[in-house]
N, C-alpha and C. Protein backbone atom coordinates (compact mmCIF):
# COMPACT_ATOMS: atom_id res chain seq x y z
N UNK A 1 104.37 124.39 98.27
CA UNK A 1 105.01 123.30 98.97
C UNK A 1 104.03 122.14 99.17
N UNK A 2 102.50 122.50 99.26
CA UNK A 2 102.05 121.42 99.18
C UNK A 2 101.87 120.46 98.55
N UNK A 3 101.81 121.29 97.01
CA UNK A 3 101.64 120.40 96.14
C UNK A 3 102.77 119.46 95.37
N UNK A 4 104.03 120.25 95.88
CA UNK A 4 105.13 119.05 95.75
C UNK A 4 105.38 117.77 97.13
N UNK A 5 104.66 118.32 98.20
CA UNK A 5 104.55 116.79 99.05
C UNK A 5 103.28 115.97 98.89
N UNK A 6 102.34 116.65 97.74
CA UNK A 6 101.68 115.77 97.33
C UNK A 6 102.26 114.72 96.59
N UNK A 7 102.91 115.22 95.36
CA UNK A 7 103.38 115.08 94.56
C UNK A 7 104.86 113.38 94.66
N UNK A 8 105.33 114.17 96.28
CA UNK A 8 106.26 113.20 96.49
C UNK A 8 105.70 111.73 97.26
N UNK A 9 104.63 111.94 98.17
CA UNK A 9 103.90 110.92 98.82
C UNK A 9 102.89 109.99 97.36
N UNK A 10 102.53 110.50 95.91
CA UNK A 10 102.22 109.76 95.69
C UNK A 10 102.96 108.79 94.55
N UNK A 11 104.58 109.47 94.42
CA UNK A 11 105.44 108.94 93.80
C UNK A 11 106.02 107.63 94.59
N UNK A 12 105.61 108.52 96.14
CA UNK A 12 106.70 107.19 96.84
C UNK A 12 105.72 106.02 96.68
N UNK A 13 104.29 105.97 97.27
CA UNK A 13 103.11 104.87 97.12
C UNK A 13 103.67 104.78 95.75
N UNK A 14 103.95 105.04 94.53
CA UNK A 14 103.73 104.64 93.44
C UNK A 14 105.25 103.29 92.72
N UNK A 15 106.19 104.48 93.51
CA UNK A 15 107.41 103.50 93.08
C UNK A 15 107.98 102.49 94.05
N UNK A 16 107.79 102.56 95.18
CA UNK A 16 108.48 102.25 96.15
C UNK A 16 107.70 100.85 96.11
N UNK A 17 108.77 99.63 96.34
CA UNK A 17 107.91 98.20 96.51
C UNK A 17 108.95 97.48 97.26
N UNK A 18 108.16 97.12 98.30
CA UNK A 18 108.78 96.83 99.76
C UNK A 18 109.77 95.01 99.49
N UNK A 19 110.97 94.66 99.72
CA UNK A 19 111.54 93.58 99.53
C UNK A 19 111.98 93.55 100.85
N UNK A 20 111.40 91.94 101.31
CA UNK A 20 111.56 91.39 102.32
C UNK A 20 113.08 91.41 102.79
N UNK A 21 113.25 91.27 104.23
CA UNK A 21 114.52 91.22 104.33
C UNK A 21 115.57 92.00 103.97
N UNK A 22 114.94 93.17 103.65
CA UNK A 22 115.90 94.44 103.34
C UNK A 22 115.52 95.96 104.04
N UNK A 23 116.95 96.48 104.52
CA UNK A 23 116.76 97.58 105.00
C UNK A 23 116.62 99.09 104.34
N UNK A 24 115.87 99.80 105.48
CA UNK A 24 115.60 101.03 103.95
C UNK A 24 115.77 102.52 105.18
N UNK A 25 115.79 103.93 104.28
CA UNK A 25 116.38 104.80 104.69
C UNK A 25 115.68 105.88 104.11
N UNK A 26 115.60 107.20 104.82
CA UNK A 26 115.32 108.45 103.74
C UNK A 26 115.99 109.09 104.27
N UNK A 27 116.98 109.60 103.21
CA UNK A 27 117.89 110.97 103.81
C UNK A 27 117.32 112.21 102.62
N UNK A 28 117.82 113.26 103.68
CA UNK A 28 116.32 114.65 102.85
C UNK A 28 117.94 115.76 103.27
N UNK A 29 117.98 116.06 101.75
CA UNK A 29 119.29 117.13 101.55
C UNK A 29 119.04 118.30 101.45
N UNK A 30 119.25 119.49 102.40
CA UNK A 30 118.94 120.82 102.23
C UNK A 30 119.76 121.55 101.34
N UNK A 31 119.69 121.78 100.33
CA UNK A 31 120.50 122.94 99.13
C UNK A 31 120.23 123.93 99.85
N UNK A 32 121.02 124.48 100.73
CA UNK A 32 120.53 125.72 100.68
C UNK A 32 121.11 127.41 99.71
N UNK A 33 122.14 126.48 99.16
CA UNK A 33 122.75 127.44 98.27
C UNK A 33 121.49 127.77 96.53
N UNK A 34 120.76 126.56 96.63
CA UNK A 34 119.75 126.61 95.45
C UNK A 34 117.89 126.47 96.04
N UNK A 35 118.31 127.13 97.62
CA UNK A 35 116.78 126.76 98.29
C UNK A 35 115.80 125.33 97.26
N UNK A 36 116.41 124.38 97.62
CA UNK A 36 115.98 123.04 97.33
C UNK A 36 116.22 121.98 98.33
N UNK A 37 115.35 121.28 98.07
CA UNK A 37 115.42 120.00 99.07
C UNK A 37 115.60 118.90 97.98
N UNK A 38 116.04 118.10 98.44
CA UNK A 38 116.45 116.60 97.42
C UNK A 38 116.04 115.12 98.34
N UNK A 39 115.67 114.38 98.34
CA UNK A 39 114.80 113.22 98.38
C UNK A 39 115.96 112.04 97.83
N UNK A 40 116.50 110.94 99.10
CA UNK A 40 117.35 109.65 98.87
C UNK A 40 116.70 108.72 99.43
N UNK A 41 116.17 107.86 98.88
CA UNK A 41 116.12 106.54 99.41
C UNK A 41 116.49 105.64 99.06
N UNK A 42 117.73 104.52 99.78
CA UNK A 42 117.87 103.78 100.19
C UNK A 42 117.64 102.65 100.60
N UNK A 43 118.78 101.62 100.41
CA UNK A 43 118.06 100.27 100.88
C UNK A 43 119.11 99.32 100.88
N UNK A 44 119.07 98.28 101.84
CA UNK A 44 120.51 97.45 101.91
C UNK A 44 119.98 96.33 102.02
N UNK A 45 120.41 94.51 101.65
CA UNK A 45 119.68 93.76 102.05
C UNK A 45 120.46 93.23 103.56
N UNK A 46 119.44 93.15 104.48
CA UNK A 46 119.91 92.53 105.25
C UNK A 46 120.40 91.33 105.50
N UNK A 47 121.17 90.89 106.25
CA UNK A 47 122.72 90.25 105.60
C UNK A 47 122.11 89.17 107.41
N UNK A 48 121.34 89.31 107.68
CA UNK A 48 120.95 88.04 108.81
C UNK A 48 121.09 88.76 110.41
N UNK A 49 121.23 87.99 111.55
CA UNK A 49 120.96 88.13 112.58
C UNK A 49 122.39 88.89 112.85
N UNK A 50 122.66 90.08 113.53
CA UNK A 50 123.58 90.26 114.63
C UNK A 50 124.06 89.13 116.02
N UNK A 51 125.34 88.89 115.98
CA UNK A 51 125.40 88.13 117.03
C UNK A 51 126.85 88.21 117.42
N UNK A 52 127.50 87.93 118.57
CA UNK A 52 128.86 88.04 119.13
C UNK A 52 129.28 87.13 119.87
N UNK A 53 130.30 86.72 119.23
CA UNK A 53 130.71 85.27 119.97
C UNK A 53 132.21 85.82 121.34
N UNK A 54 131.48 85.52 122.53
CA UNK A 54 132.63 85.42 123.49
C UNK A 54 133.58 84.19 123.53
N UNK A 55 134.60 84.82 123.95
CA UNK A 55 135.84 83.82 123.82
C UNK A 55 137.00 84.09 124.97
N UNK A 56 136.84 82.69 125.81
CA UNK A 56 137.73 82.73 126.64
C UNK A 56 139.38 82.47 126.74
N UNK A 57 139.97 82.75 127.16
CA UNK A 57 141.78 82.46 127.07
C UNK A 57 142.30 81.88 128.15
């Protein structure tokens, strides 16, 4: 096991290249029907500020 979280920490430094203004994620999938783990990352661009407009009647 170690040597596949070696393996995955220097894939991620290797592939992973950070874009401004975008959101990112790791979801980690347990197989447990094939004792495996699976590795998702993710990423959305962020789309600007949250904000909520009140409105009176």
């Amino acid at each position: 096991m170690l040597a596949e979280s070696k393996e995955l920490i220097e894939n991620y430094h290797h592939y992973f290249k950070r874009i401004p203004r975008n959101l990112y994620w790791l979801v980690i999938v347990d197989n447990h029907f094939n004792d495996r783990y699976y590795f998702f990352l993710y990423n959305q661009k962020k789309l600007g500020p949250n904000f909520s407009i009140h409105m009176n009647y």
